[in-house]
Protein backbone atom coordinates (compact mmCIF):
# COMPACT_ATOMS: atom_id res chain seq x y z
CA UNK A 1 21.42 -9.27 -38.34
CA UNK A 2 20.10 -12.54 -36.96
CA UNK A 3 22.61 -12.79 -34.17
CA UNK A 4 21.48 -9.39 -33.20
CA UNK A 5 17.46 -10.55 -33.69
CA UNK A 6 18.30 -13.91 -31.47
CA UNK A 7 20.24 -11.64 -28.92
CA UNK A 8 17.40 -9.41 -28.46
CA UNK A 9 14.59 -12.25 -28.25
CA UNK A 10 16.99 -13.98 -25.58
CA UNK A 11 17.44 -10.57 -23.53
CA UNK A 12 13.42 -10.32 -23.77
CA UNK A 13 12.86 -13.63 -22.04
CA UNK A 14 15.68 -12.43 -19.00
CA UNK A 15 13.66 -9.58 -18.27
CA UNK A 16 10.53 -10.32 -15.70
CA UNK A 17 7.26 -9.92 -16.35
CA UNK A 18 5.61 -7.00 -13.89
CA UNK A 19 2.89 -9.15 -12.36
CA UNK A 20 -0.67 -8.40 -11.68
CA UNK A 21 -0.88 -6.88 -8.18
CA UNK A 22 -2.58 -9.32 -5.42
CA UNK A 23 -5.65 -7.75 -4.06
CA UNK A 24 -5.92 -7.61 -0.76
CA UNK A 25 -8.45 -6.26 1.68
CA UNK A 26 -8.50 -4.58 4.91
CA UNK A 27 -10.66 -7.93 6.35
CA UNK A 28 -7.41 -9.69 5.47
CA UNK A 29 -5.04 -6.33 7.14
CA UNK A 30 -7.62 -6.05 9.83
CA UNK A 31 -8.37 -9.25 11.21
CA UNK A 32 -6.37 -9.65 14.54
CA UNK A 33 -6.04 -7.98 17.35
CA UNK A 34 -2.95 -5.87 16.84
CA UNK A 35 -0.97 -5.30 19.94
CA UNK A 36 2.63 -3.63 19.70
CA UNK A 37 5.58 -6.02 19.52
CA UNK A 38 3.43 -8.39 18.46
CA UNK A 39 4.41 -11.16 15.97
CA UNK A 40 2.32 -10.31 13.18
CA UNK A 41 0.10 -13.28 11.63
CA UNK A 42 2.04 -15.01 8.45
CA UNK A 43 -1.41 -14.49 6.78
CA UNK A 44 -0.64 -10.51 6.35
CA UNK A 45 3.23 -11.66 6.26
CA UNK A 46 3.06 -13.01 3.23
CA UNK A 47 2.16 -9.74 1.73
CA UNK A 48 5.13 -7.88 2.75
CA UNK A 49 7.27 -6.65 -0.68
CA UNK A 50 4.03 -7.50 -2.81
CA UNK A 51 2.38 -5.43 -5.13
CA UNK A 52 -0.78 -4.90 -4.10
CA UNK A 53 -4.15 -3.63 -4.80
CA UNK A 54 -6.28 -1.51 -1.59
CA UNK A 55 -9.22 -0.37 -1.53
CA UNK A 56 -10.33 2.25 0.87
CA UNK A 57 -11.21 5.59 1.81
CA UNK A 58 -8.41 8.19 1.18
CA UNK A 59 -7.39 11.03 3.81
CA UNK A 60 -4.57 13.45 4.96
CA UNK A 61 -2.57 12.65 7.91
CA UNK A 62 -2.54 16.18 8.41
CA UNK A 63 -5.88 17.60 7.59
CA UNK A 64 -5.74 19.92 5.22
CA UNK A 65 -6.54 20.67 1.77
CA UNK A 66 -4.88 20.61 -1.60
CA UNK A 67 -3.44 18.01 -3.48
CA UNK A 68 -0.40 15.58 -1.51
CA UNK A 69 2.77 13.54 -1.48
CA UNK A 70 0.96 11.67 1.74
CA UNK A 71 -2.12 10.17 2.57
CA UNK A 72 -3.72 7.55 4.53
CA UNK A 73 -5.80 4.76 2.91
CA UNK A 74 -8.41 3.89 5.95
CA UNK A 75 -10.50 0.79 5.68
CA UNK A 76 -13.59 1.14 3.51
CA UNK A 77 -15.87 -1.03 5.60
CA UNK A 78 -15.73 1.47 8.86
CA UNK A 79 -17.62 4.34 6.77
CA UNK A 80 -14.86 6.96 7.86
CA UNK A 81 -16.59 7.20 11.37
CA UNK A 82 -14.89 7.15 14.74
CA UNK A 83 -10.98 6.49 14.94
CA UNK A 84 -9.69 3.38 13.28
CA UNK A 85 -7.75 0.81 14.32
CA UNK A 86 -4.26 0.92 13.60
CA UNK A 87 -3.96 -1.92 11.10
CA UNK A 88 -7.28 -0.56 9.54
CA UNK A 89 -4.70 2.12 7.87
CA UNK A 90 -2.84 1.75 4.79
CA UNK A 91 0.17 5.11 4.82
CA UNK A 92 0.48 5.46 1.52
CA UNK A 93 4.11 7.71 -0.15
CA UNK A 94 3.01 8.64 -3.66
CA UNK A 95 6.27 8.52 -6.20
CA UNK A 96 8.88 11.11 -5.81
CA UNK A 97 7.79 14.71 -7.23
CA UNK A 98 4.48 13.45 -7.75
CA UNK A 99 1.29 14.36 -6.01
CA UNK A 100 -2.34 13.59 -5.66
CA UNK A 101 -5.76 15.16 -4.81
CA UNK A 102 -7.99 13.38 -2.03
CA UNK A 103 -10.51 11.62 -4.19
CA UNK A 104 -14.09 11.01 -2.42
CA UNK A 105 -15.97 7.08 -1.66
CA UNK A 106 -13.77 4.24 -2.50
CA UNK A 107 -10.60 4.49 -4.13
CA UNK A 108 -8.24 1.28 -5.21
CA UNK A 109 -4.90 2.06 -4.94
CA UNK A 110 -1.73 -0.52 -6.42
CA UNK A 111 1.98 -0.59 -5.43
CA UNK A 112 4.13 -2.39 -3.11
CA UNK A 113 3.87 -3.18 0.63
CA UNK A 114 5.65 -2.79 3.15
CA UNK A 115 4.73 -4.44 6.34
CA UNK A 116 6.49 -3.40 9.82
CA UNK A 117 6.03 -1.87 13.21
CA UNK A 118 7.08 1.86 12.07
CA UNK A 119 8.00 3.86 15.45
CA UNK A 120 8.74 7.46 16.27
CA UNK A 121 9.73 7.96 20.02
CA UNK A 122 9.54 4.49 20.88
CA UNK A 123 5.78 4.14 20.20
CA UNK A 124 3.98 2.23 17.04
CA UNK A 125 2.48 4.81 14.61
CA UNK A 126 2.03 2.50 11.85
CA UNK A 127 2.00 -0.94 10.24
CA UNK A 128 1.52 -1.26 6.70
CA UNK A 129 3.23 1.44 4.30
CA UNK A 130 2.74 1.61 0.73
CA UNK A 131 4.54 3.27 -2.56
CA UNK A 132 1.97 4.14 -4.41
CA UNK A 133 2.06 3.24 -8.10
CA UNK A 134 -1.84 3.86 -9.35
CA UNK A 135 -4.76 4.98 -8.16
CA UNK A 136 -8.04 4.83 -9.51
């Protein structure tokens, strides 16, 4: 019984802690002047395969209603006006089976980031991409 006890205590301190997400902002995502094939800044580097927390406004990619496996996460501070930039958008994948509704105003979403020059027929559609874990 106490070799079983000390085995499970031991097997406890082998498995990682989940750690709090890093919060990160879209004045940290958005602040250079993205051009494609571009070295991207080790500043927004150093988030890539974090978990992360993003706040922002939420949207479809493709416009239309009902709840989603997709959406795009679009920087809070440009009010949803006019077209943003493309690292002022977060592409968010929510788990696998799961969906969610488009929530209105601010929403802060956690999971992990990926950070890379996504292309379809040889042109940049997107930067950052994000499994979503939370939202609230």
């Amino acid at each position: 019984m106490f070799r079983q006890a000390l085995l499970l205590t031991l097997l406890g301190l082998l498995v990682p802690a989940t750690e709090d997400p890093v919060r990160v902002g879209f004045s940290e995502l958005a602040n250079f002047e993205y051009t494609p094939g571009m070295q991207l800044p080790k500043e927004i580097l150093k988030y890539n395969a974090r978990r992360v927390e993003i706040s922002g406004f939420m949207k479809r990619e493709d416009g239309l209603d009902g709840e989603t496996e997709y959406f795009l996460l679009i920087n809070d501070a440009c009010g949803c006006n006019g077209t943003p930039k493309l690292n002022e958008i977060v592409f968010c994948a929510m788990p696998a089976g799961q969906k969610t509704a488009i929530r209105p105003g601010t929403v802060h979403v956690t999971g992990t980031l990926d950070i890379s020059e996504e292309k379809e027929d040889g042109v940049v559609v997107s930067l950052y991409g994000l499994e979503v874990e939370s939202i609230r």
